[in-house]
Each structure stands twice: as structure tokens, then as C-alpha cells.
PDB file of N, CA and C in Angstrom:
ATOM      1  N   UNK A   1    -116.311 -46.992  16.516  1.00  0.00           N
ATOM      2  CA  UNK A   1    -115.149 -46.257  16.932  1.00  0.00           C
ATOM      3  C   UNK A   1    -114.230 -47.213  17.689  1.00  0.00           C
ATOM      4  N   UNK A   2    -112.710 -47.683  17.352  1.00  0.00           N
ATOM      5  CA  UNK A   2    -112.214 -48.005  17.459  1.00  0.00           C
ATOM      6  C   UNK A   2    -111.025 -47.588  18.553  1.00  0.00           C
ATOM      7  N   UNK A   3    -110.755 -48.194  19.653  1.00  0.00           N
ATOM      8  CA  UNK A   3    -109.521 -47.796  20.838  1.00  0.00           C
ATOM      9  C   UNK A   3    -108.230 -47.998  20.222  1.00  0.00           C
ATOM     10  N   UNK A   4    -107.114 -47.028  19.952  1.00  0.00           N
ATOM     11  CA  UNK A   4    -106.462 -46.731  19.114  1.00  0.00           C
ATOM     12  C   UNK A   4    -105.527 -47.949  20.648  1.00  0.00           C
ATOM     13  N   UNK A   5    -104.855 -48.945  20.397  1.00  0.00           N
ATOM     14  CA  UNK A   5    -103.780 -49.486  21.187  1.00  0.00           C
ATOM     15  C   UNK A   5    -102.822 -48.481  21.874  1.00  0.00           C
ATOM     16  N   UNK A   6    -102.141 -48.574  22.949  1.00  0.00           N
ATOM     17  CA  UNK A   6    -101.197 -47.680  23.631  1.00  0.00           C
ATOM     18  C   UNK A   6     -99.997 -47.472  23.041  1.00  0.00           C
ATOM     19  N   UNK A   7     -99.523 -46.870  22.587  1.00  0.00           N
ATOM     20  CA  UNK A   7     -98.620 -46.658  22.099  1.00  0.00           C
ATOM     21  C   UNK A   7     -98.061 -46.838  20.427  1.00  0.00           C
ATOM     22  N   UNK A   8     -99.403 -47.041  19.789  1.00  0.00           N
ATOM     23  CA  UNK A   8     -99.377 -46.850  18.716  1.00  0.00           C
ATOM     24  C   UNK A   8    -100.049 -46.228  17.901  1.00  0.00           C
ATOM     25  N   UNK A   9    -100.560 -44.929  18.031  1.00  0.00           N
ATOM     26  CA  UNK A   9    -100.833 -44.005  17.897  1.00  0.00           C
ATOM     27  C   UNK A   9     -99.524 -43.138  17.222  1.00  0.00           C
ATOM     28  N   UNK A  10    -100.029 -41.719  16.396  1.00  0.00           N
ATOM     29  CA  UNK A  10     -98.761 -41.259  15.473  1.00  0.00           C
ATOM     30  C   UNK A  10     -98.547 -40.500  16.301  1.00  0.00           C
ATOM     31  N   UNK A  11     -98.993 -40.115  17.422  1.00  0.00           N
ATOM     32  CA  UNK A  11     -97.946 -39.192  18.376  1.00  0.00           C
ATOM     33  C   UNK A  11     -97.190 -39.626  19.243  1.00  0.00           C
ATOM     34  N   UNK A  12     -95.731 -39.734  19.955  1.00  0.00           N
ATOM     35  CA  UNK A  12     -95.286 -40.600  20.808  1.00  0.00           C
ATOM     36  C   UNK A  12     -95.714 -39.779  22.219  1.00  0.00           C
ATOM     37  N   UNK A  13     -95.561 -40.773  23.040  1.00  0.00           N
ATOM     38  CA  UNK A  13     -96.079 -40.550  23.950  1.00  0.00           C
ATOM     39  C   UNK A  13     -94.456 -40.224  25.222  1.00  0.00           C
ATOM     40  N   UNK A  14     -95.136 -39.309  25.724  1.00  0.00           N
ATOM     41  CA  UNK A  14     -93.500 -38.349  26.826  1.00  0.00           C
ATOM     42  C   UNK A  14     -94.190 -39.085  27.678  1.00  0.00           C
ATOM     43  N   UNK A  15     -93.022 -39.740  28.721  1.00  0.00           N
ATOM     44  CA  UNK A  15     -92.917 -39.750  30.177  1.00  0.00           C
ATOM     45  C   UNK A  15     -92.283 -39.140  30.856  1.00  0.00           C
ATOM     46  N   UNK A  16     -92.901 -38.531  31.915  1.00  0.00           N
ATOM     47  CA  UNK A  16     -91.953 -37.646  32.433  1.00  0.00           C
ATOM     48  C   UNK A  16     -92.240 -38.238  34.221  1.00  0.00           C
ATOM     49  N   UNK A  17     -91.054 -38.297  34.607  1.00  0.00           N
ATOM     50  CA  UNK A  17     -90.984 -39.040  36.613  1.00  0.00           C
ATOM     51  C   UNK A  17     -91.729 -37.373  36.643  1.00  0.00           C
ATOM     52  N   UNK A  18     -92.378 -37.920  37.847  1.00  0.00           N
ATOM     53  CA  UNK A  18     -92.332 -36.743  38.541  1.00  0.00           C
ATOM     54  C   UNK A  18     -92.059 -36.662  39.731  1.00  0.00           C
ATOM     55  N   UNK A  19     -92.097 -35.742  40.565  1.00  0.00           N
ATOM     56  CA  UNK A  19     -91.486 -36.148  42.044  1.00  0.00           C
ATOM     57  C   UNK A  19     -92.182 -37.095  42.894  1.00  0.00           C
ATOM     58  N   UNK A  20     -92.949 -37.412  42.282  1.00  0.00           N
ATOM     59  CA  UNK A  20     -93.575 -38.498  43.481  1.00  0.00           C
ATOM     60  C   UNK A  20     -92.912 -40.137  43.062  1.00  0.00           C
ATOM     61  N   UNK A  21     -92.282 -40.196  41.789  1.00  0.00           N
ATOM     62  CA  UNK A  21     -91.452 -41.351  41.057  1.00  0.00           C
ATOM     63  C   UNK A  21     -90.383 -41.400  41.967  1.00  0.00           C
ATOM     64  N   UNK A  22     -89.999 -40.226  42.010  1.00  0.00           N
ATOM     65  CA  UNK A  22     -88.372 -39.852  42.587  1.00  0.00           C
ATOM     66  C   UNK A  22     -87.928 -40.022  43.610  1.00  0.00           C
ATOM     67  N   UNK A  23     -89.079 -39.353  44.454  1.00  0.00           N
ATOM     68  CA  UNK A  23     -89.318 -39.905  45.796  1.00  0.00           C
ATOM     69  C   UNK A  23     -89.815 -41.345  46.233  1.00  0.00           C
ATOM     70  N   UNK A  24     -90.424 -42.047  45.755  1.00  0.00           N
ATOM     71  CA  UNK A  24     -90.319 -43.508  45.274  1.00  0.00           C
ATOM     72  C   UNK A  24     -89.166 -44.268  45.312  1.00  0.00           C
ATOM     73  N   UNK A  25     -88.460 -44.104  44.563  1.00  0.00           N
ATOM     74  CA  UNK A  25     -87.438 -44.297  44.093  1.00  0.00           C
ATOM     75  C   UNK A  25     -86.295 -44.387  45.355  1.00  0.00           C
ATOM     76  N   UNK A  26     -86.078 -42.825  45.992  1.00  0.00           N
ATOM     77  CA  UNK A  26     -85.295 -42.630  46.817  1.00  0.00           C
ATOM     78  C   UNK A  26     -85.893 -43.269  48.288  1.00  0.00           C
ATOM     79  N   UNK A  27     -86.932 -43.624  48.348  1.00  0.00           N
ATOM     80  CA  UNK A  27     -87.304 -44.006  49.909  1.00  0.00           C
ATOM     81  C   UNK A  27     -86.951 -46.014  49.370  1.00  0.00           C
ATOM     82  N   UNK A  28     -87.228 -45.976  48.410  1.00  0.00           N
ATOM     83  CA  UNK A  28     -86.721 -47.504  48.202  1.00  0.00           C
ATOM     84  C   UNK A  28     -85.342 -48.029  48.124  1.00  0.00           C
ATOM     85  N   UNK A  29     -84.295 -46.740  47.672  1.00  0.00           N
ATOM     86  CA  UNK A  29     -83.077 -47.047  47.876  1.00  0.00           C
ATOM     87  C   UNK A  29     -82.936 -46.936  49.799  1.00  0.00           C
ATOM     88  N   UNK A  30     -82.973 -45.674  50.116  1.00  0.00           N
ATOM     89  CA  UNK A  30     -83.219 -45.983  51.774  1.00  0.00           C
ATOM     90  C   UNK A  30     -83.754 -47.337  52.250  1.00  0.00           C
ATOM     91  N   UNK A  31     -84.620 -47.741  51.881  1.00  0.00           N
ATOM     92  CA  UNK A  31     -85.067 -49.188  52.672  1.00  0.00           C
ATOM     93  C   UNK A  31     -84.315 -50.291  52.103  1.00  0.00           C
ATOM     94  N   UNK A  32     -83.959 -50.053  51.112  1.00  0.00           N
ATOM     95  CA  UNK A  32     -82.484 -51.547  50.588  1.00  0.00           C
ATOM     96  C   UNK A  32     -81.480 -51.702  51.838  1.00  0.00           C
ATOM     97  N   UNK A  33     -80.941 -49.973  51.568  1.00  0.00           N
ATOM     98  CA  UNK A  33     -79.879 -49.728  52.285  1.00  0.00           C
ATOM     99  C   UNK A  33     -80.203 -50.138  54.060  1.00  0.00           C
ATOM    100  N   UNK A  34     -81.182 -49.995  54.525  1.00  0.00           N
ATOM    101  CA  UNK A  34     -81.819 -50.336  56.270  1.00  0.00           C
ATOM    102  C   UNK A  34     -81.528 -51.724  56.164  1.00  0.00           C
ATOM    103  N   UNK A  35     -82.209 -52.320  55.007  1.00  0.00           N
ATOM    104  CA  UNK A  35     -82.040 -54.120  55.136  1.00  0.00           C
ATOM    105  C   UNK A  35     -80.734 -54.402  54.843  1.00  0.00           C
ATOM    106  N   UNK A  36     -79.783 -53.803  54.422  1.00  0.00           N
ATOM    107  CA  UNK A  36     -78.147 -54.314  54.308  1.00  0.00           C
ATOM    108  C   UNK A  36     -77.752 -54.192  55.396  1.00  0.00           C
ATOM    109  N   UNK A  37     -77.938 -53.171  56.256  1.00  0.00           N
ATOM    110  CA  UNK A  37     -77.376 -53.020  57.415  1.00  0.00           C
ATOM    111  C   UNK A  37     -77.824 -53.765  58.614  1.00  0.00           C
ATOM    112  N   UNK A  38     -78.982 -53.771  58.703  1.00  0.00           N
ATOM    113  CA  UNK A  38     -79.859 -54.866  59.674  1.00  0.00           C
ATOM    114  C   UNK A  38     -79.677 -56.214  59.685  1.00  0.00           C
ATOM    115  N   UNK A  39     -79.500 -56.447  58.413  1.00  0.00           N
ATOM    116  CA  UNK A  39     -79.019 -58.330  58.177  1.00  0.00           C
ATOM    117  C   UNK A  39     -77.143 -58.444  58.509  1.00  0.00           C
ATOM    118  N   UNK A  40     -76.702 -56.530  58.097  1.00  0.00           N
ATOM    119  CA  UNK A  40     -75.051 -57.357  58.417  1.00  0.00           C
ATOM    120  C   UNK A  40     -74.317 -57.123  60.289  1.00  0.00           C
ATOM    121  N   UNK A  41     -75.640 -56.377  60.744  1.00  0.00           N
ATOM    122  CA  UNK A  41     -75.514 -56.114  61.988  1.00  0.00           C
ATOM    123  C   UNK A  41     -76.019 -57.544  62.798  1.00  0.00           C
ATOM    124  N   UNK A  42     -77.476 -58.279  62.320  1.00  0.00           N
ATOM    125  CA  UNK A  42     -77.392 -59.535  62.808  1.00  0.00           C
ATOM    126  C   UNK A  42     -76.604 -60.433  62.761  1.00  0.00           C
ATOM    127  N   UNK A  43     -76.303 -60.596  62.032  1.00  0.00           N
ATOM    128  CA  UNK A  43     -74.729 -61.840  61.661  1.00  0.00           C
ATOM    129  C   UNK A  43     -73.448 -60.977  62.494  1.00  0.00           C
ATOM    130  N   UNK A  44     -73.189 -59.668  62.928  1.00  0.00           N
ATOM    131  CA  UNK A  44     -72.207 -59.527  63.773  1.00  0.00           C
ATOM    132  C   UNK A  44     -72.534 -59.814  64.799  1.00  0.00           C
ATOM    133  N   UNK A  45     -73.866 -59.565  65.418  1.00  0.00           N
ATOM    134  CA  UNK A  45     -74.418 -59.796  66.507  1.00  0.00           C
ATOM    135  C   UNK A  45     -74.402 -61.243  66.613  1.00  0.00           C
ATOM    136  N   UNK A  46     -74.958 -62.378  65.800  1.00  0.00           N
ATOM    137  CA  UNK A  46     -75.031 -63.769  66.249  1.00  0.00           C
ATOM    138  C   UNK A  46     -73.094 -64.037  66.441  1.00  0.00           C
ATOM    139  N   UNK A  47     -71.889 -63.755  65.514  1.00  0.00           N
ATOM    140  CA  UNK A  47     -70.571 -64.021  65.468  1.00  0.00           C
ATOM    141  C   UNK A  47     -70.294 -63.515  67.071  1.00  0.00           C
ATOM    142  N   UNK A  48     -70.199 -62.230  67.474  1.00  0.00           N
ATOM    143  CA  UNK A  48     -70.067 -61.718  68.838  1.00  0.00           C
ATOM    144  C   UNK A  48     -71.025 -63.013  69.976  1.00  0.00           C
ATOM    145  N   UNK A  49     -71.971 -63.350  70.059  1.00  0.00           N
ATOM    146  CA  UNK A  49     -72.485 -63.864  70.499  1.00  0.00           C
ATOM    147  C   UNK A  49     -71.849 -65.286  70.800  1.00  0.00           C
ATOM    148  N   UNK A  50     -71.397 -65.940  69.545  1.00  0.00           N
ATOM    149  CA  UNK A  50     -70.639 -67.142  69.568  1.00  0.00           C
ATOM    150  C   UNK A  50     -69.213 -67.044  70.081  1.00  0.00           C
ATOM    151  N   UNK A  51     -69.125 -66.090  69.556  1.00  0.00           N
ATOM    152  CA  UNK A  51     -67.580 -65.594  70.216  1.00  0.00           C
ATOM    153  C   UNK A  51     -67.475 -65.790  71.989  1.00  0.00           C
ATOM    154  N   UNK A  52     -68.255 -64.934  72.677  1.00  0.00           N
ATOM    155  CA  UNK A  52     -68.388 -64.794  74.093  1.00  0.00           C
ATOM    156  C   UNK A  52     -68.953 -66.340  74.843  1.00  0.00           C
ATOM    157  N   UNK A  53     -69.361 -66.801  73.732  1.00  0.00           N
ATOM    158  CA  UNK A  53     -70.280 -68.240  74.578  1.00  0.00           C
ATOM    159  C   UNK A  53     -68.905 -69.389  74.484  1.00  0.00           C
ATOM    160  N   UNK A  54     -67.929 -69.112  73.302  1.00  0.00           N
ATOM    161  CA  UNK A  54     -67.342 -70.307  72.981  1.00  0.00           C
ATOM    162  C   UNK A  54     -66.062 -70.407  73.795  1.00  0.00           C
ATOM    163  N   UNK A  55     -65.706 -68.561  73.916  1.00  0.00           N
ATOM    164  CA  UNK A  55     -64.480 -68.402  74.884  1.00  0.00           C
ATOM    165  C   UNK A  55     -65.111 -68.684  76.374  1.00  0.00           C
ATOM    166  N   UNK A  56     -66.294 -68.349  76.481  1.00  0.00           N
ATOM    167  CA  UNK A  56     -66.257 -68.835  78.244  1.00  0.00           C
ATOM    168  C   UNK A  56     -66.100 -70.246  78.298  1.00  0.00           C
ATOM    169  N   UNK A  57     -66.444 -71.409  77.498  1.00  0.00           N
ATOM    170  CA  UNK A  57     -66.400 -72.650  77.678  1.00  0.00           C
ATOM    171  C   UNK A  57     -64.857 -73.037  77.626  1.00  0.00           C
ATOM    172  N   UNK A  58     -64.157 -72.278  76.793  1.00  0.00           N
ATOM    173  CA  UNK A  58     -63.154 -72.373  76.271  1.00  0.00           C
ATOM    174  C   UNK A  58     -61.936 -72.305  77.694  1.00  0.00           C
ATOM    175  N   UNK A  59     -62.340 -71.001  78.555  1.00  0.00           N
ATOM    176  CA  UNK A  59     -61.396 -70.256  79.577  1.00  0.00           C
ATOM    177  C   UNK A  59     -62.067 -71.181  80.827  1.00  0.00           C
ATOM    178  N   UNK A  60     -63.161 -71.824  80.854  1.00  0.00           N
ATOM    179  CA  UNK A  60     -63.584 -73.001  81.702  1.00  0.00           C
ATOM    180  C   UNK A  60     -62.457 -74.303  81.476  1.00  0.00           C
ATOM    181  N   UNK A  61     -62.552 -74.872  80.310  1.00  0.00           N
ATOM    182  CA  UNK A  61     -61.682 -75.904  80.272  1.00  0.00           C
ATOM    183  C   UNK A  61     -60.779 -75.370  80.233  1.00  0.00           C
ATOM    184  N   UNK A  62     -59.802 -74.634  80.344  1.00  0.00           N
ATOM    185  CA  UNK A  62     -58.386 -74.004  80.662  1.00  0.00           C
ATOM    186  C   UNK A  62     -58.358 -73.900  82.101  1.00  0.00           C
ATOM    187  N   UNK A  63     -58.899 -73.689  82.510  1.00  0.00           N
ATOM    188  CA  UNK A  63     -59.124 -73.035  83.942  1.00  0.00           C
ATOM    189  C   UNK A  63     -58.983 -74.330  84.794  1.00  0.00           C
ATOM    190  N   UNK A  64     -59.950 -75.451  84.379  1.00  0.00           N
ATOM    191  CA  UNK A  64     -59.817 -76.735  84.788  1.00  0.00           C
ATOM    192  C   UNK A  64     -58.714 -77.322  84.837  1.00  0.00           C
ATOM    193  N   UNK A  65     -58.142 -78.148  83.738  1.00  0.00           N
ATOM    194  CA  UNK A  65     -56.890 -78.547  83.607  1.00  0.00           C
ATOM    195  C   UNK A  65     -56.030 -77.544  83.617  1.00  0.00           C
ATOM    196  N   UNK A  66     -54.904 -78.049  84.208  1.00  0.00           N
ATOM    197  CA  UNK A  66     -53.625 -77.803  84.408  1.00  0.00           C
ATOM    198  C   UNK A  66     -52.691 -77.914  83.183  1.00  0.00           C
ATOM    199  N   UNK A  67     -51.488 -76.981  83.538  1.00  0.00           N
ATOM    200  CA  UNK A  67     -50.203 -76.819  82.127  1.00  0.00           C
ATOM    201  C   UNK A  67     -50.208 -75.308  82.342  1.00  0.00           C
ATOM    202  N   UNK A  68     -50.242 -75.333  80.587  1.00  0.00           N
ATOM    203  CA  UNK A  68     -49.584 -73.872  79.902  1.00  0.00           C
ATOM    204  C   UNK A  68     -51.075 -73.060  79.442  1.00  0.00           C
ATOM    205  N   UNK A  69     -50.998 -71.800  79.824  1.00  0.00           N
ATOM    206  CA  UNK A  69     -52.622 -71.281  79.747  1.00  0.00           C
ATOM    207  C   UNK A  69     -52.255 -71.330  77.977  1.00  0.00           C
ATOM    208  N   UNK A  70     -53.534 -71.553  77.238  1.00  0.00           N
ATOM    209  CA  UNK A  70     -53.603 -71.821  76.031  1.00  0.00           C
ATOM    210  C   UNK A  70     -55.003 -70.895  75.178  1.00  0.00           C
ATOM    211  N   UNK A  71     -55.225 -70.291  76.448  1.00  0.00           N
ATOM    212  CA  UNK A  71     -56.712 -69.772  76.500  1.00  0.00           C
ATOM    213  C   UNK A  71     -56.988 -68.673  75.263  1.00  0.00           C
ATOM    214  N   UNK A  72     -55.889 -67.625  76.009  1.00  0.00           N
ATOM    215  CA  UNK A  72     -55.311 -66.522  75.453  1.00  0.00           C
ATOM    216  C   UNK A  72     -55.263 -66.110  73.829  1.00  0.00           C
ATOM    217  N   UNK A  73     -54.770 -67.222  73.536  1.00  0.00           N
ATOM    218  CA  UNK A  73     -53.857 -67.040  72.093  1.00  0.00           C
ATOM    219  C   UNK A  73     -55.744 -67.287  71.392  1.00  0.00           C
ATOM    220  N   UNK A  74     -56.281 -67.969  71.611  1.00  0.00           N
ATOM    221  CA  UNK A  74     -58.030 -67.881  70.833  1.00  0.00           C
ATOM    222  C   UNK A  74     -58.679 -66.817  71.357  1.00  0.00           C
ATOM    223  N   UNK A  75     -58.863 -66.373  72.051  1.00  0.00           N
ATOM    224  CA  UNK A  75     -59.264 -65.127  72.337  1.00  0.00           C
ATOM    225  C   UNK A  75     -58.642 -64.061  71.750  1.00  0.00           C
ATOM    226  N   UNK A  76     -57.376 -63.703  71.659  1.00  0.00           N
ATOM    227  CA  UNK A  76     -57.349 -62.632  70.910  1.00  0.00           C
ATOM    228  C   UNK A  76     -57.238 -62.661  70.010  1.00  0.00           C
ATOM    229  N   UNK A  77     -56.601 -64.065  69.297  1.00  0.00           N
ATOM    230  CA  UNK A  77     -57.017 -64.641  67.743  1.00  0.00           C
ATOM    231  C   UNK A  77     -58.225 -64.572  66.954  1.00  0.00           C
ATOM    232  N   UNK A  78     -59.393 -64.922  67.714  1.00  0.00           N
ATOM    233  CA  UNK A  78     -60.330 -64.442  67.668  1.00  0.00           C
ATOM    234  C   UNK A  78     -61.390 -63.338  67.379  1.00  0.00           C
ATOM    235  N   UNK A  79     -60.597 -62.610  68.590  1.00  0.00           N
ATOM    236  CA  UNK A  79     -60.991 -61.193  68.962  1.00  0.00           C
ATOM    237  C   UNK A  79     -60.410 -60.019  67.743  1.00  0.00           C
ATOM    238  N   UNK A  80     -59.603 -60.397  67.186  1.00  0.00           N
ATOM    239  CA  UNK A  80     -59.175 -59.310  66.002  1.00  0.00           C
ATOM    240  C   UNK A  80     -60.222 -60.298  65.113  1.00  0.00           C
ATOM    241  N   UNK A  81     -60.223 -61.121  64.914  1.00  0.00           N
ATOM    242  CA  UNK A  81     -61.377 -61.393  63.481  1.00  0.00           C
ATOM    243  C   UNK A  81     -63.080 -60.460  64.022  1.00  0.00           C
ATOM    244  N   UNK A  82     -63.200 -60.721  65.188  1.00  0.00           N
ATOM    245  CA  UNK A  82     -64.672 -60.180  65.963  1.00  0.00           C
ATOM    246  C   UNK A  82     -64.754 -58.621  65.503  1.00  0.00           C
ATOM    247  N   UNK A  83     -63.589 -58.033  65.910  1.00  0.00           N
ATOM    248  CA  UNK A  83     -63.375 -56.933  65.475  1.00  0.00           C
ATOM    249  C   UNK A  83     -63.280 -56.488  64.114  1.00  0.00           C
ATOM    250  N   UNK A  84     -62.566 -57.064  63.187  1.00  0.00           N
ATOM    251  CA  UNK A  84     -62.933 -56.631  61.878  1.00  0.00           C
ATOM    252  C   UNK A  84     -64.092 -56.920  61.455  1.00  0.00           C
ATOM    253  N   UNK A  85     -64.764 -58.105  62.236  1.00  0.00           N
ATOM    254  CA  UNK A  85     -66.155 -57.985  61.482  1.00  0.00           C
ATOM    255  C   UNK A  85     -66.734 -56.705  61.821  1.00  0.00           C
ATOM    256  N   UNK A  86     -66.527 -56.261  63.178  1.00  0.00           N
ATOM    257  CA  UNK A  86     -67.271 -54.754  63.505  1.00  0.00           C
ATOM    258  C   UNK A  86     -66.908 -54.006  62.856  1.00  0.00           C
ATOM    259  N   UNK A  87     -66.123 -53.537  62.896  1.00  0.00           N
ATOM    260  CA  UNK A  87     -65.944 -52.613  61.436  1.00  0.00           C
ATOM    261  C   UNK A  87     -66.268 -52.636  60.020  1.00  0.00           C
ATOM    262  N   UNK A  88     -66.712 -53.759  59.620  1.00  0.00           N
ATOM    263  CA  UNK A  88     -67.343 -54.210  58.524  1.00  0.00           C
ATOM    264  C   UNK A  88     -68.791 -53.727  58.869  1.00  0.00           C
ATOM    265  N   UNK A  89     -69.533 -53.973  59.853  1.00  0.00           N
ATOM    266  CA  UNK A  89     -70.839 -54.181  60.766  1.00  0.00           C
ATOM    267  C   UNK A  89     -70.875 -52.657  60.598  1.00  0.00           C
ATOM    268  N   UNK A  90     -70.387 -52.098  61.253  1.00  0.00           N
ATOM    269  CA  UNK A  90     -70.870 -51.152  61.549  1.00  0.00           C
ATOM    270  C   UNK A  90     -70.056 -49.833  60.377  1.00  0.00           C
ATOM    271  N   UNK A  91     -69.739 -50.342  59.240  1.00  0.00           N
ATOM    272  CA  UNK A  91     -69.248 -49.393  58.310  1.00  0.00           C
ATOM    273  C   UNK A  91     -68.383 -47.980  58.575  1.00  0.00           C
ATOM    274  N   UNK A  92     -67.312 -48.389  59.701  1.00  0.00           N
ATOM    275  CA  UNK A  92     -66.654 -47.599  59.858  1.00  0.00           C
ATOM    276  C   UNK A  92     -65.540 -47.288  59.107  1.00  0.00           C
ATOM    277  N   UNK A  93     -65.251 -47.784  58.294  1.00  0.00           N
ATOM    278  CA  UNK A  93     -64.185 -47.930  56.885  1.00  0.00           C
ATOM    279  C   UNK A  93     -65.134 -47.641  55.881  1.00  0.00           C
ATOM    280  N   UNK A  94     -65.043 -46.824  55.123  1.00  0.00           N
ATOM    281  CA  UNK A  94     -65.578 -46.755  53.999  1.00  0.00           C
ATOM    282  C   UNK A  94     -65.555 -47.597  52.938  1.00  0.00           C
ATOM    283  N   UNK A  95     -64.422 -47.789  52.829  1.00  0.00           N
ATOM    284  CA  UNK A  95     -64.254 -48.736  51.145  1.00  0.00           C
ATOM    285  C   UNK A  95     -64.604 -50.656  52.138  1.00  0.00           C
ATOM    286  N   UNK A  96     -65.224 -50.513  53.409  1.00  0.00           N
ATOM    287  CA  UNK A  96     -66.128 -51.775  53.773  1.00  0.00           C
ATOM    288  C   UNK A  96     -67.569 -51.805  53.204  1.00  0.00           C
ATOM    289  N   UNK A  97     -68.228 -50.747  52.779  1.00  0.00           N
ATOM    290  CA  UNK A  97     -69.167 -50.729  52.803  1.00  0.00           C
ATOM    291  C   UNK A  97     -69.493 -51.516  51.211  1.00  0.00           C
ATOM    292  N   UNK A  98     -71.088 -51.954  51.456  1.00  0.00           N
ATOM    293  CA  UNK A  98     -71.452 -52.664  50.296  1.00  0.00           C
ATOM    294  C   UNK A  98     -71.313 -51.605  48.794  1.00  0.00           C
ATOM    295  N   UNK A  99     -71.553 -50.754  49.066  1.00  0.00           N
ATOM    296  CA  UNK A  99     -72.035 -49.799  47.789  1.00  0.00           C
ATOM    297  C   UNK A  99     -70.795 -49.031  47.457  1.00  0.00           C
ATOM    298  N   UNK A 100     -70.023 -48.907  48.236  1.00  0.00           N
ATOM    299  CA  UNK A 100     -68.513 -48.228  48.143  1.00  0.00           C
ATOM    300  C   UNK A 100     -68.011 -48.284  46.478  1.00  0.00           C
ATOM    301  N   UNK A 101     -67.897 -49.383  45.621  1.00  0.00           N
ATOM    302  CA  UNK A 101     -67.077 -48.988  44.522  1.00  0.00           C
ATOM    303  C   UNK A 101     -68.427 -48.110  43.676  1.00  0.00           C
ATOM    304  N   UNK A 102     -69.519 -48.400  43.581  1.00  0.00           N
ATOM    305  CA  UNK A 102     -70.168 -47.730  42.835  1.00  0.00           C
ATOM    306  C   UNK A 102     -70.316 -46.053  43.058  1.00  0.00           C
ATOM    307  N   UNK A 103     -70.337 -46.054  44.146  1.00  0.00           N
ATOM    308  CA  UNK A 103     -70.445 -44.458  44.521  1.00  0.00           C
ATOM    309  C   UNK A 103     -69.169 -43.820  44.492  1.00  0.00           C
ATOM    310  N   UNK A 104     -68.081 -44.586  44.319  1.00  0.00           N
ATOM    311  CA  UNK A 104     -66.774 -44.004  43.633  1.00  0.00           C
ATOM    312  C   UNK A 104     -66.452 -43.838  42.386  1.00  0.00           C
ATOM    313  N   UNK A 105     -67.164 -44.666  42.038  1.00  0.00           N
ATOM    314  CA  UNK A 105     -67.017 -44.600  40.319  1.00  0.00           C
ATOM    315  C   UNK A 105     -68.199 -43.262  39.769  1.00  0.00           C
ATOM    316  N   UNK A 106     -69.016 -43.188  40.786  1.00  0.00           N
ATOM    317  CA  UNK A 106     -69.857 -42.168  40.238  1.00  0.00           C
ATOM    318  C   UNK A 106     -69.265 -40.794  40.375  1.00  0.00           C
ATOM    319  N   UNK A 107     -68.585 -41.042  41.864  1.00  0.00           N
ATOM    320  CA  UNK A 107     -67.918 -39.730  42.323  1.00  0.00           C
ATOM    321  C   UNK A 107     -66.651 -39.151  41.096  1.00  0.00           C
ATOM    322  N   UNK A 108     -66.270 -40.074  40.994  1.00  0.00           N
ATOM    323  CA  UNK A 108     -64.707 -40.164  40.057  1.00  0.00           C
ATOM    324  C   UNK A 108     -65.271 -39.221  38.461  1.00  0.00           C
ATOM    325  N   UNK A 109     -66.697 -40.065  37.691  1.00  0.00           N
ATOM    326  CA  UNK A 109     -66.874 -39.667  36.721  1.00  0.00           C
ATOM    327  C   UNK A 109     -67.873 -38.125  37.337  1.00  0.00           C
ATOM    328  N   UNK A 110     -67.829 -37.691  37.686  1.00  0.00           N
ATOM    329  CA  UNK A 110     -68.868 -36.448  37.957  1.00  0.00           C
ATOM    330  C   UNK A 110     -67.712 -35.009  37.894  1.00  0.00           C
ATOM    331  N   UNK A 111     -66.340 -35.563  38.856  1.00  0.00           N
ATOM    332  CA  UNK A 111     -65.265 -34.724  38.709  1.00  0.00           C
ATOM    333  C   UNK A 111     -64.682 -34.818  37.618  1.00  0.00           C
ATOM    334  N   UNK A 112     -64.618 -35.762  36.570  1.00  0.00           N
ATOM    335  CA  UNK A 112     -64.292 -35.350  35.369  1.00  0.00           C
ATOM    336  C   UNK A 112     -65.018 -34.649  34.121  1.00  0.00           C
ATOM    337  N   UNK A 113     -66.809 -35.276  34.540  1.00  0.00           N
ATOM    338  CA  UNK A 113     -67.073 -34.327  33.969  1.00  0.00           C
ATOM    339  C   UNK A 113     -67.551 -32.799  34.087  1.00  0.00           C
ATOM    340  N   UNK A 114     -66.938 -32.440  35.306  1.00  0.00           N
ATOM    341  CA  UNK A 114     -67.231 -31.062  35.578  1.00  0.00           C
ATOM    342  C   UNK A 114     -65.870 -30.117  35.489  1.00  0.00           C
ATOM    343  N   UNK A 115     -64.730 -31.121  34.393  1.00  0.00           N
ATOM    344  CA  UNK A 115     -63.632 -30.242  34.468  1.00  0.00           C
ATOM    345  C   UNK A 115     -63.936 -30.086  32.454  1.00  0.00           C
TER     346      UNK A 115
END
């Protein structure tokens, strides 16, 4: 008696997910999504970090020498780039976020096909 190979047999064979696939599935998109955010929150966190260390050295040697304060204009030059990274960081803009065009394009085709 012979083991008929998988899938070649004359009946085809159904797969069907079942919820434990699905749920699989969905706790693994959740944990992608934790590690996008965790890695783009560290890199705001190390940028903020450099930011505050480079302007104090920065408002030190200003502070020292004498003239025209020059301090200023990098700091808030700066400080708007620091800031858009936070908003990037912390996905307060929507169309910042990593997944943004796909979940529009899904959104977009779902309303058309429900007209």
C-alpha cells in the first residue's frame, strides 16, 4: 500500500484560515506596526537628544565670545526641523505615517465598490 503524495490525489484539497490564521495574522501586523513606531520614536529621541546637547555647546560658545548673538537663528532653525521630525515620530499627521498610501488606496477602492 502505497502513500498517495500531498496533493496529488484526484480530490483537491480546500484550505480554509481559520480564526486562529487570522488572528495570527492580525497580532503580526500589530507587532510590525509596534516595531515601526519604536525604531521611529528612537531616532526622534537620539535627533532631540543631539539637538539639546549641540545647542547647549553651541549657546556656551556664543555666550563666551563677544559680537552679534548668532545663537538663535540654529536653534530655531533647528528647532522647526526637531519638530517636524515629531510629528513624523509621533504620527500626528496622517498622510506621515508609514502605511498611509496603502490604507487609502484600500479606503478609496472599498467606497467604490460599495456604490
Amino acid at each position: 500500500m502505497t502513500n498517495p503524495i500531498r496533493g496529488q490525489s484526484s480530490e483537491p484539497i480546500e484550505l480554509h484560515p481559520g480564526s486562529g490564521a487570522r488572528e495570527a495574522a492580525r497580532v503580526a501586523e500589530i507587532e510590525r506596526w509596534a516595531w515601526r513606531r519604536v525604531r521611529a520614536l528612537r531616532i526622534f529621541y537620539s535627533h532631540l537628544t543631539i539637538y539639546v546637547a549641540i545647542n547647549f555647546v553651541l549657546f556656551m560658545i556664543n555666550s563666551t565670545i563677544g559680537g552679534p548673538s548668532w545663537y538663535y537663528a540654529v536653534l530655531v532653525g533647528w528647532g522647526l526641523v526637531v519638530g517636524l521630525h515629531a510629528i513624523h515620530a509621533y504620527e500626528l499627521l496622517p498622510w506621515t505615517t508609514h502605511d498611509w498610501e496603502r490604507r487609502k488606496v484600500r479606503e478609496l477602492i472599498d467606497s467604490r465598490l460599495r456604490r
